[in-house]
C-alpha atoms as a PDB file:
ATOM      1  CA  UNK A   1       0.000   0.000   0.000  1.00  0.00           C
ATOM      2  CA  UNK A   2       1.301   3.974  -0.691  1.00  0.00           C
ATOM      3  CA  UNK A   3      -0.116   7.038  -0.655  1.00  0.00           C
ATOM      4  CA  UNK A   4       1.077   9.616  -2.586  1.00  0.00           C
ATOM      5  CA  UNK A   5       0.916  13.540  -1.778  1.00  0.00           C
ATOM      6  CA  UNK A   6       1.601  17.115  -3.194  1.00  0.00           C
ATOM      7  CA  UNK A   7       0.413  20.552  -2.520  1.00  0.00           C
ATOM      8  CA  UNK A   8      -3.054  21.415  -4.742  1.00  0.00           C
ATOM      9  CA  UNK A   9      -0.991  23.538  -6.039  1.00  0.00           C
ATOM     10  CA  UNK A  10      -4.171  26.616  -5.833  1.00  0.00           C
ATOM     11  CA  UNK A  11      -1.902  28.799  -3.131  1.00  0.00           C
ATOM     12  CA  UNK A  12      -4.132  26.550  -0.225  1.00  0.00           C
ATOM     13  CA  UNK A  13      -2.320  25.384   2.084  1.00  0.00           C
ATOM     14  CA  UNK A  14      -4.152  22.076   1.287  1.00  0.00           C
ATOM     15  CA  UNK A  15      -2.667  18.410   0.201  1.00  0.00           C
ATOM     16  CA  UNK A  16      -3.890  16.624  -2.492  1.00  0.00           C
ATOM     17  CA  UNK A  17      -3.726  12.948  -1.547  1.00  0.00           C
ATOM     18  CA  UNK A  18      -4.079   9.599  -3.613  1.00  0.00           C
ATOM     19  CA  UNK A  19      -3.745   5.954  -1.749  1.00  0.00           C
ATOM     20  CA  UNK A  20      -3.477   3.197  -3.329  1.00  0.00           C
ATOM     21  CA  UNK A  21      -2.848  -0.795  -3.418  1.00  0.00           C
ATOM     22  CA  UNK A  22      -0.041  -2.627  -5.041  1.00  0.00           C
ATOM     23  CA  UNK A  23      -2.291  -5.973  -5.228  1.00  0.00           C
ATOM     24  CA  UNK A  24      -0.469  -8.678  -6.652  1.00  0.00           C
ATOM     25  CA  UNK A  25       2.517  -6.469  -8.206  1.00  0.00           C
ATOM     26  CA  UNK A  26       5.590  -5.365  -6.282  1.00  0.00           C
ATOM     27  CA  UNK A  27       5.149  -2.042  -3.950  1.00  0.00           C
ATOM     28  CA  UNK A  28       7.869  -0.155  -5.777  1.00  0.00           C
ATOM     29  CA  UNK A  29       7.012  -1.526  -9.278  1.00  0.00           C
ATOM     30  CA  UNK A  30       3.714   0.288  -8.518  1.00  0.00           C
ATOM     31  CA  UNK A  31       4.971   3.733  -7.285  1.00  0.00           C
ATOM     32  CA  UNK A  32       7.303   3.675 -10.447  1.00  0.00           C
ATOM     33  CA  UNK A  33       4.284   3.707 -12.636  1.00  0.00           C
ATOM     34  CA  UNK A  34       3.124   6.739 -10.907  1.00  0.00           C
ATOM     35  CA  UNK A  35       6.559   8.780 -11.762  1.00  0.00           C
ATOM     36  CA  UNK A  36       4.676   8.702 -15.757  1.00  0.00           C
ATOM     37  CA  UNK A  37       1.605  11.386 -13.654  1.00  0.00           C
ATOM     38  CA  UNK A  38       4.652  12.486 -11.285  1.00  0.00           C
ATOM     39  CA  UNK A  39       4.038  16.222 -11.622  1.00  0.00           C
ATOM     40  CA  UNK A  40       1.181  16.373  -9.010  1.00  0.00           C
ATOM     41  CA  UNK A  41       2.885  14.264  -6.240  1.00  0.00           C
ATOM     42  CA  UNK A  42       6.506  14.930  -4.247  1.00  0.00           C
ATOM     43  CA  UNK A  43       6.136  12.460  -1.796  1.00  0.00           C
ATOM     44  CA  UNK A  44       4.909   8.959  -1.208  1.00  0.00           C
ATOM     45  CA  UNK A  45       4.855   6.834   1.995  1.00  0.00           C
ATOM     46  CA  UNK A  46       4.918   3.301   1.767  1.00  0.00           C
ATOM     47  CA  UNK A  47       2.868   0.831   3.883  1.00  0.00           C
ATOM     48  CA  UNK A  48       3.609  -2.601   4.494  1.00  0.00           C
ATOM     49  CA  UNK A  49       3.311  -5.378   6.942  1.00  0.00           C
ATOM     50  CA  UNK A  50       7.067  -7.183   7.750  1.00  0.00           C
ATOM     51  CA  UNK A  51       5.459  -9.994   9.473  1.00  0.00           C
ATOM     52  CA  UNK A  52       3.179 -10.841   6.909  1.00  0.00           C
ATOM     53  CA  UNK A  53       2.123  -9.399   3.278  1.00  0.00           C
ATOM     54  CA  UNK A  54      -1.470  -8.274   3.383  1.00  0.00           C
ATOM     55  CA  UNK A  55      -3.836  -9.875   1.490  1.00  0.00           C
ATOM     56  CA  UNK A  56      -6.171  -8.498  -1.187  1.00  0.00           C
ATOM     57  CA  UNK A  57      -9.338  -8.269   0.941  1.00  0.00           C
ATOM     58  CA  UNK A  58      -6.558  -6.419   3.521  1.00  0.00           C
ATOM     59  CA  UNK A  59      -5.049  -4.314   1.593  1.00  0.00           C
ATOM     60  CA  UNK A  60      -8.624  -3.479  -0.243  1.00  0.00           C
ATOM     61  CA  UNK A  61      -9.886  -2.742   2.666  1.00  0.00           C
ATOM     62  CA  UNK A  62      -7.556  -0.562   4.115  1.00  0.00           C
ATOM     63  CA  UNK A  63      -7.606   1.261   1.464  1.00  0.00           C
ATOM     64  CA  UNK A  64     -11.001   2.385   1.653  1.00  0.00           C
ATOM     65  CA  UNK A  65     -10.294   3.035   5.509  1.00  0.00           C
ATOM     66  CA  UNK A  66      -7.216   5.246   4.554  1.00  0.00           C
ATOM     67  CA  UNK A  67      -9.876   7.080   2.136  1.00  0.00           C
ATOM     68  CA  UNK A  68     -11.790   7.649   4.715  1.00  0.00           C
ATOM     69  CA  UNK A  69      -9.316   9.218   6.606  1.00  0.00           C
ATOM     70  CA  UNK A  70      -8.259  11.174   3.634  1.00  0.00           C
ATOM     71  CA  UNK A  71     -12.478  12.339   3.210  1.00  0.00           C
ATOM     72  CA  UNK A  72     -12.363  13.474   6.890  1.00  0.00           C
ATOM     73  CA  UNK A  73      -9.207  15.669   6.987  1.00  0.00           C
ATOM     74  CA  UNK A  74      -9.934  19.334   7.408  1.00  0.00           C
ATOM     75  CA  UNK A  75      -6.474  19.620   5.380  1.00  0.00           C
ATOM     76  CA  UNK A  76      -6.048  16.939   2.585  1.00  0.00           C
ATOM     77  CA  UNK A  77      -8.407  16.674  -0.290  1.00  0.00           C
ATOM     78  CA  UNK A  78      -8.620  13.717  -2.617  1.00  0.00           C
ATOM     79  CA  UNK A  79      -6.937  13.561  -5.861  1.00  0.00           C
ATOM     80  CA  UNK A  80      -9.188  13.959  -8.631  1.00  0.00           C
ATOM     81  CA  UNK A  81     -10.371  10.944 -10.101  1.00  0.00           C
ATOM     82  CA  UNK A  82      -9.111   8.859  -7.380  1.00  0.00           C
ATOM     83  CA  UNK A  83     -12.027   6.316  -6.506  1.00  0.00           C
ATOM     84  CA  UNK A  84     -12.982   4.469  -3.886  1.00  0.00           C
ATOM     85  CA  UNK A  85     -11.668   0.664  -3.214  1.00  0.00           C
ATOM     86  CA  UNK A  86     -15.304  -0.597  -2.722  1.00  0.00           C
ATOM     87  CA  UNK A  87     -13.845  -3.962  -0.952  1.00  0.00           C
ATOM     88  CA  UNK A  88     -15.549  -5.235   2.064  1.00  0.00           C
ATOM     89  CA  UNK A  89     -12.394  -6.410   3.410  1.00  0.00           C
ATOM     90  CA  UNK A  90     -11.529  -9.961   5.511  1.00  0.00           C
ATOM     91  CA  UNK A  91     -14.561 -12.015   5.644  1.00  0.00           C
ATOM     92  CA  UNK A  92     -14.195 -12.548   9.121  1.00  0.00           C
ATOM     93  CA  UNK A  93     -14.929  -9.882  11.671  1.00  0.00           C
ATOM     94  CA  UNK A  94     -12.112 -10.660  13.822  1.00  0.00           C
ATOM     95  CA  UNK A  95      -9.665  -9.816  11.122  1.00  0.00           C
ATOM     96  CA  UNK A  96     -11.783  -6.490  10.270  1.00  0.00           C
ATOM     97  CA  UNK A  97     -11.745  -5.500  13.726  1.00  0.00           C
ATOM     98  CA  UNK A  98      -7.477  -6.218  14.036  1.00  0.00           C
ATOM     99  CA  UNK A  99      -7.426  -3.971  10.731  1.00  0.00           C
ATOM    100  CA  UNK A 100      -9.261  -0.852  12.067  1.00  0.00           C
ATOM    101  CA  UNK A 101      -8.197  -0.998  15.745  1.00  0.00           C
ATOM    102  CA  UNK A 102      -4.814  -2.103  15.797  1.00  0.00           C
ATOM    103  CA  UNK A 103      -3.529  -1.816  12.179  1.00  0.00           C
ATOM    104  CA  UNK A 104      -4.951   1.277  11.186  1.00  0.00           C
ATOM    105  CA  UNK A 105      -3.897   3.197  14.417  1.00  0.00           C
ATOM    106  CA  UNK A 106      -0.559   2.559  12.956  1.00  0.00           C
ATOM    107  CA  UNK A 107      -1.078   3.561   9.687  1.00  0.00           C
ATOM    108  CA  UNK A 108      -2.258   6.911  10.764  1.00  0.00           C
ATOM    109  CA  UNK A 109       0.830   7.483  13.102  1.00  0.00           C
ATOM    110  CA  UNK A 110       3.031   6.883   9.748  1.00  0.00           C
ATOM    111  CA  UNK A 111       1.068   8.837   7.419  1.00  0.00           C
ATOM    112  CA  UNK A 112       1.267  11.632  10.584  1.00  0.00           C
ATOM    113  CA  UNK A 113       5.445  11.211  10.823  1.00  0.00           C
ATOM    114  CA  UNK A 114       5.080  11.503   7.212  1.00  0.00           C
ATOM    115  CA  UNK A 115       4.047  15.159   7.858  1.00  0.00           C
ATOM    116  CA  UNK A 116       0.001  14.540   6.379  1.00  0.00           C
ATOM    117  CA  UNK A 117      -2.501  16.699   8.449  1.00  0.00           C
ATOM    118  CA  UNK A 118      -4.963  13.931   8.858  1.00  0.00           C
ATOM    119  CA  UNK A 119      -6.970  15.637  11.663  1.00  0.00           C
ATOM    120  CA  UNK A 120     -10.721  15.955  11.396  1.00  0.00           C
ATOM    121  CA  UNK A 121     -12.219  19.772  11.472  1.00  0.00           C
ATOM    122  CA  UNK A 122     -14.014  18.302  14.709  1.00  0.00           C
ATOM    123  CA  UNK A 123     -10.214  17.187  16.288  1.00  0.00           C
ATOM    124  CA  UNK A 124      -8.749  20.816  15.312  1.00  0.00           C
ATOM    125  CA  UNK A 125     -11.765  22.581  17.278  1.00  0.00           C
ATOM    126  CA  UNK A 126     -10.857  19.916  20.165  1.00  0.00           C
ATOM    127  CA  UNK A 127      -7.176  21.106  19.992  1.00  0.00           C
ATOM    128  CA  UNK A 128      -7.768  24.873  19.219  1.00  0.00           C
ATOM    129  CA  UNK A 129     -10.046  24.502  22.311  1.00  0.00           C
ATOM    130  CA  UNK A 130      -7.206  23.351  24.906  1.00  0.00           C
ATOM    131  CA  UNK A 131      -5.657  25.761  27.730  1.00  0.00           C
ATOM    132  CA  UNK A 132      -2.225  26.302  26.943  1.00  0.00           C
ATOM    133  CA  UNK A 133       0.334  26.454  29.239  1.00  0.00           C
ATOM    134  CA  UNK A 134       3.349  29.230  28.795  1.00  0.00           C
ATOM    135  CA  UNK A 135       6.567  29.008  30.783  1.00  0.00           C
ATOM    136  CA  UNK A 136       7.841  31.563  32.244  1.00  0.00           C
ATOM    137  CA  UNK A 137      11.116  32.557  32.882  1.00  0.00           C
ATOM    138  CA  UNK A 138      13.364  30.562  34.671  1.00  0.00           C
ATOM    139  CA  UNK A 139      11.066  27.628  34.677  1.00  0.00           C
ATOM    140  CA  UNK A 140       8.506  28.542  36.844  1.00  0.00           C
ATOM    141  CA  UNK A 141       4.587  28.076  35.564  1.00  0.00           C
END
């Protein structure tokens, strides 16, 4: 799995963002067909699993959860003509629920180390909203 970023380009301070699966072809034989369109992107992080390749229904179903994420950002808008993956994922719900609570979480910390502002409008307000807390001079609050 990838996804691939690059400022919009309009003078917004938004990100244009495209994920994507590598299915049965190798991750970085995928990402070089994307240098042919490589104009709109300057970075790409890579996902994958070391203990195990995911399997289509994973990695189909991820992607739609990284979508998701990439729908619900207050800063990242979707590439243009990027669809969907419209896979239902695992067929077992044991191996959906590993994907989204344990898997995903993990995803999102890369794509956030990858510098992606994948916050929600509603988890900005929630931030915005906290006290801060200044220190002083010589260390004292």
């Amino acid at each position: 799995m990838y996804v691939l970023s690059g400022l919009v380009g309009d003078g917004s301070r938004e990100v244009s963002a495209r994920p994507g699966t590598v299915q049965t072809r190798p991750l970085l034989e995928r990402v070089d067909e994307h240098f042919r369109d490589a104009e709109w992107w300057d970075q790409v992080i890579l996902i994958r699993r070391v203990t195990r390749a995911f399997d289509n229904a994973e990695t189909g179903y991820l992607e739609r959860l990284i979508h998701d994420v990439v729908d619900q950002s207050a800063y990242l808008r979707r590439r243009a003509g990027d669809n969907t993956s419209n896979y239902g994922g695992p067929s077992s719900s044991d191996a959906k629920a590993d994907l989204e609570n344990r898997i995903l979480p993990a995803i999102k910390i890369a794509l956030r180390l990858g510098g992606l502002k994948i916050e929600t409008a509603a988890e900005m307000t929630a931030l915005n909203d906290l006290p801060t807390v200044r220190r002083a001079v010589g260390g004292d609050l």
